[in-house]
C-alpha atoms as a PDB file:
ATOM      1  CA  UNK A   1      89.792 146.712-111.678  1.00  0.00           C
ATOM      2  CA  UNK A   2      92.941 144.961-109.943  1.00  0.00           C
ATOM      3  CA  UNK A   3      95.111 146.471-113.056  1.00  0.00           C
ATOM      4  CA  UNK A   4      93.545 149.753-112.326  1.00  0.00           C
ATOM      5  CA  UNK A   5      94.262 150.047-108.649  1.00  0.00           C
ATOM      6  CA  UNK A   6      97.606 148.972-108.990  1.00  0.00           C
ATOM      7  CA  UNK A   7      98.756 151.292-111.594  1.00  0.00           C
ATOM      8  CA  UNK A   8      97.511 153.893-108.688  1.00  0.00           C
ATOM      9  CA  UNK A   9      99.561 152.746-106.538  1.00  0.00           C
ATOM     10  CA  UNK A  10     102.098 152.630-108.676  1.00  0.00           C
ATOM     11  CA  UNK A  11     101.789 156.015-109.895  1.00  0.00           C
ATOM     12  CA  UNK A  12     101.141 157.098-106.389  1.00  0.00           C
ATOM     13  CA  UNK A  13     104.923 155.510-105.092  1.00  0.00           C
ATOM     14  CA  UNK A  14     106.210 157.562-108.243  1.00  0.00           C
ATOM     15  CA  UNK A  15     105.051 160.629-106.729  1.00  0.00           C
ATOM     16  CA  UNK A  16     106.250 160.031-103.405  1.00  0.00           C
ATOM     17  CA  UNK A  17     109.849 159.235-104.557  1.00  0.00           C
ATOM     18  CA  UNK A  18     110.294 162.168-106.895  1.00  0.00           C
ATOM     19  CA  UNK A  19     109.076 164.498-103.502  1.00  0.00           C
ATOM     20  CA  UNK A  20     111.713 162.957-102.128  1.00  0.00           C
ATOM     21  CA  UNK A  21     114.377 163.410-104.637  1.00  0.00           C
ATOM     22  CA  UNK A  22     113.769 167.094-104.421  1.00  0.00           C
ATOM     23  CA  UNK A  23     114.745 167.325-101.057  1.00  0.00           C
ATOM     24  CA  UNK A  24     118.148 166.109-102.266  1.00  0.00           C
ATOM     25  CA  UNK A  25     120.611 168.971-103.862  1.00  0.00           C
ATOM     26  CA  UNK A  26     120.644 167.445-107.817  1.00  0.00           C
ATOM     27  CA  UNK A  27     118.388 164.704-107.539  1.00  0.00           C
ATOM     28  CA  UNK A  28     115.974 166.140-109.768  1.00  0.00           C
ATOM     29  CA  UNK A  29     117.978 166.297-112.191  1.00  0.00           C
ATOM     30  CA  UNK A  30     119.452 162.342-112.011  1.00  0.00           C
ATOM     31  CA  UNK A  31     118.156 160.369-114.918  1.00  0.00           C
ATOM     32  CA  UNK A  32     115.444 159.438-112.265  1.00  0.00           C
ATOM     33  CA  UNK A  33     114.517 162.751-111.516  1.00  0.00           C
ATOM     34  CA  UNK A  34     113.934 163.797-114.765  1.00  0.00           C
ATOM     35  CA  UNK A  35     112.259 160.534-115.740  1.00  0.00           C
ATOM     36  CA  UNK A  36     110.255 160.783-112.661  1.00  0.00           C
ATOM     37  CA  UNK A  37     109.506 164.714-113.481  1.00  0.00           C
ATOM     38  CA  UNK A  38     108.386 164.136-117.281  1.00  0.00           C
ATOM     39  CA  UNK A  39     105.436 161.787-115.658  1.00  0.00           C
ATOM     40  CA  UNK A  40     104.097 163.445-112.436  1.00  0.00           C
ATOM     41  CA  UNK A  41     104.629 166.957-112.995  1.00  0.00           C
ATOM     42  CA  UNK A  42     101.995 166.991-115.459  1.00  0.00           C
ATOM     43  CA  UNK A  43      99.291 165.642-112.890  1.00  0.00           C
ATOM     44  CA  UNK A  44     101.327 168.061-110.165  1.00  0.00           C
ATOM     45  CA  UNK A  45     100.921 171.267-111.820  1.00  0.00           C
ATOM     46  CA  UNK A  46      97.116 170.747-111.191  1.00  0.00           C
ATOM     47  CA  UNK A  47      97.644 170.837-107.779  1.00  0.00           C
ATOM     48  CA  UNK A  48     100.111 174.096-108.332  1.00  0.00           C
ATOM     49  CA  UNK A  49      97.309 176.307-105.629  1.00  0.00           C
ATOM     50  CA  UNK A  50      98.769 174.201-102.697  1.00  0.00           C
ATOM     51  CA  UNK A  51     101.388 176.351-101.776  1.00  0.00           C
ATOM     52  CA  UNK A  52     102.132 178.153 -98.396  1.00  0.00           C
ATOM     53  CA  UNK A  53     105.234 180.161 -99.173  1.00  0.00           C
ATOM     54  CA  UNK A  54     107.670 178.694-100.952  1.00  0.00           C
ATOM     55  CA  UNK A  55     106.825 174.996 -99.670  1.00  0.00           C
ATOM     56  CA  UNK A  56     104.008 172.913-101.823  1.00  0.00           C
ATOM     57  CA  UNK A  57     101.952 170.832-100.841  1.00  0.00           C
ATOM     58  CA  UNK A  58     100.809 169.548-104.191  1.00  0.00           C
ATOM     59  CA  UNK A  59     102.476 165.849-104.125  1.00  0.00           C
ATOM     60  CA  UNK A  60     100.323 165.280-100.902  1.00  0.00           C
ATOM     61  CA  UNK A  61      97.279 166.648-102.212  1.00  0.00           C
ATOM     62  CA  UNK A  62      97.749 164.545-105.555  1.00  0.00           C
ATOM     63  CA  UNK A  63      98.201 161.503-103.721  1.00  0.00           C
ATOM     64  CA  UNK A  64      94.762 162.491-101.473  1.00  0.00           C
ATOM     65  CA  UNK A  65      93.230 162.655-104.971  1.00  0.00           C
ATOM     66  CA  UNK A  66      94.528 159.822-106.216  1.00  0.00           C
ATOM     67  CA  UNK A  67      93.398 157.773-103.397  1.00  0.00           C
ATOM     68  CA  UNK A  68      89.904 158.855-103.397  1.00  0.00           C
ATOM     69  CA  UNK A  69      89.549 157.333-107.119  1.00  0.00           C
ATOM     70  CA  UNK A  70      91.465 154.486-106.191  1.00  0.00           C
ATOM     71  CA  UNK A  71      88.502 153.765-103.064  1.00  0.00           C
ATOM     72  CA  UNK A  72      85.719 154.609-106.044  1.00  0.00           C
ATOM     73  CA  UNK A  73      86.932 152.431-108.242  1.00  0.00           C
ATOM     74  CA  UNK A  74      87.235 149.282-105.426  1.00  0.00           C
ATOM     75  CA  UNK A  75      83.510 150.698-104.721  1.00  0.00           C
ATOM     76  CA  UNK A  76      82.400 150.578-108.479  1.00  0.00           C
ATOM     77  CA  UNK A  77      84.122 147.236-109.096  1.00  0.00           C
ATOM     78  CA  UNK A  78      82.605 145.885-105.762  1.00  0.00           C
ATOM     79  CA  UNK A  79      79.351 147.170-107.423  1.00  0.00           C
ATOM     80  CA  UNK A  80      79.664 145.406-110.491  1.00  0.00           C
ATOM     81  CA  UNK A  81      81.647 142.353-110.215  1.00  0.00           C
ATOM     82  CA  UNK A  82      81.928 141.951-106.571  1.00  0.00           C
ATOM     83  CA  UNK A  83      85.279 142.520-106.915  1.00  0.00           C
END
């Protein structure tokens, strides 16, 4: 469970920086960016109906997501282990 919750958080901090790297002209496309891109976009483009305009909202609504199964898994491990 401890592995599990912190590879969410992990994965959630990788979200968070690669938002902010697009709000940089070319730092999408930095070895980071790109890096970065190749492992969130995936679980983004789920998310791709959060969009007023041209802004989206996706990364925050990914990260929403992601922290609801993070608090059911600390629920299910408290369940089960007492974790």
């Amino acid at each position: 469970m401890w592995l599990l919750t912190n590879a969410i958080d992990i994965y959630i901090l990788a979200i968070i920086v690669y938002a902010l790297l697009s709000w940089f002209p070319g730092g999408l496309n930095s070895g980071l960016g790109r890096f970065l891109g190749s492992i969130v976009e995936p679980f983004e483009q789920l998310f791709s109906f959060a969009m007023v305009g041209m802004v989206s909202f996706a990364p925050i609504v990914a990260v929403v997501v992601l922290s609801f199964v993070q608090t059911g898994i600390r629920y299910v491990g408290n369940l089960l282990v007492g974790y």
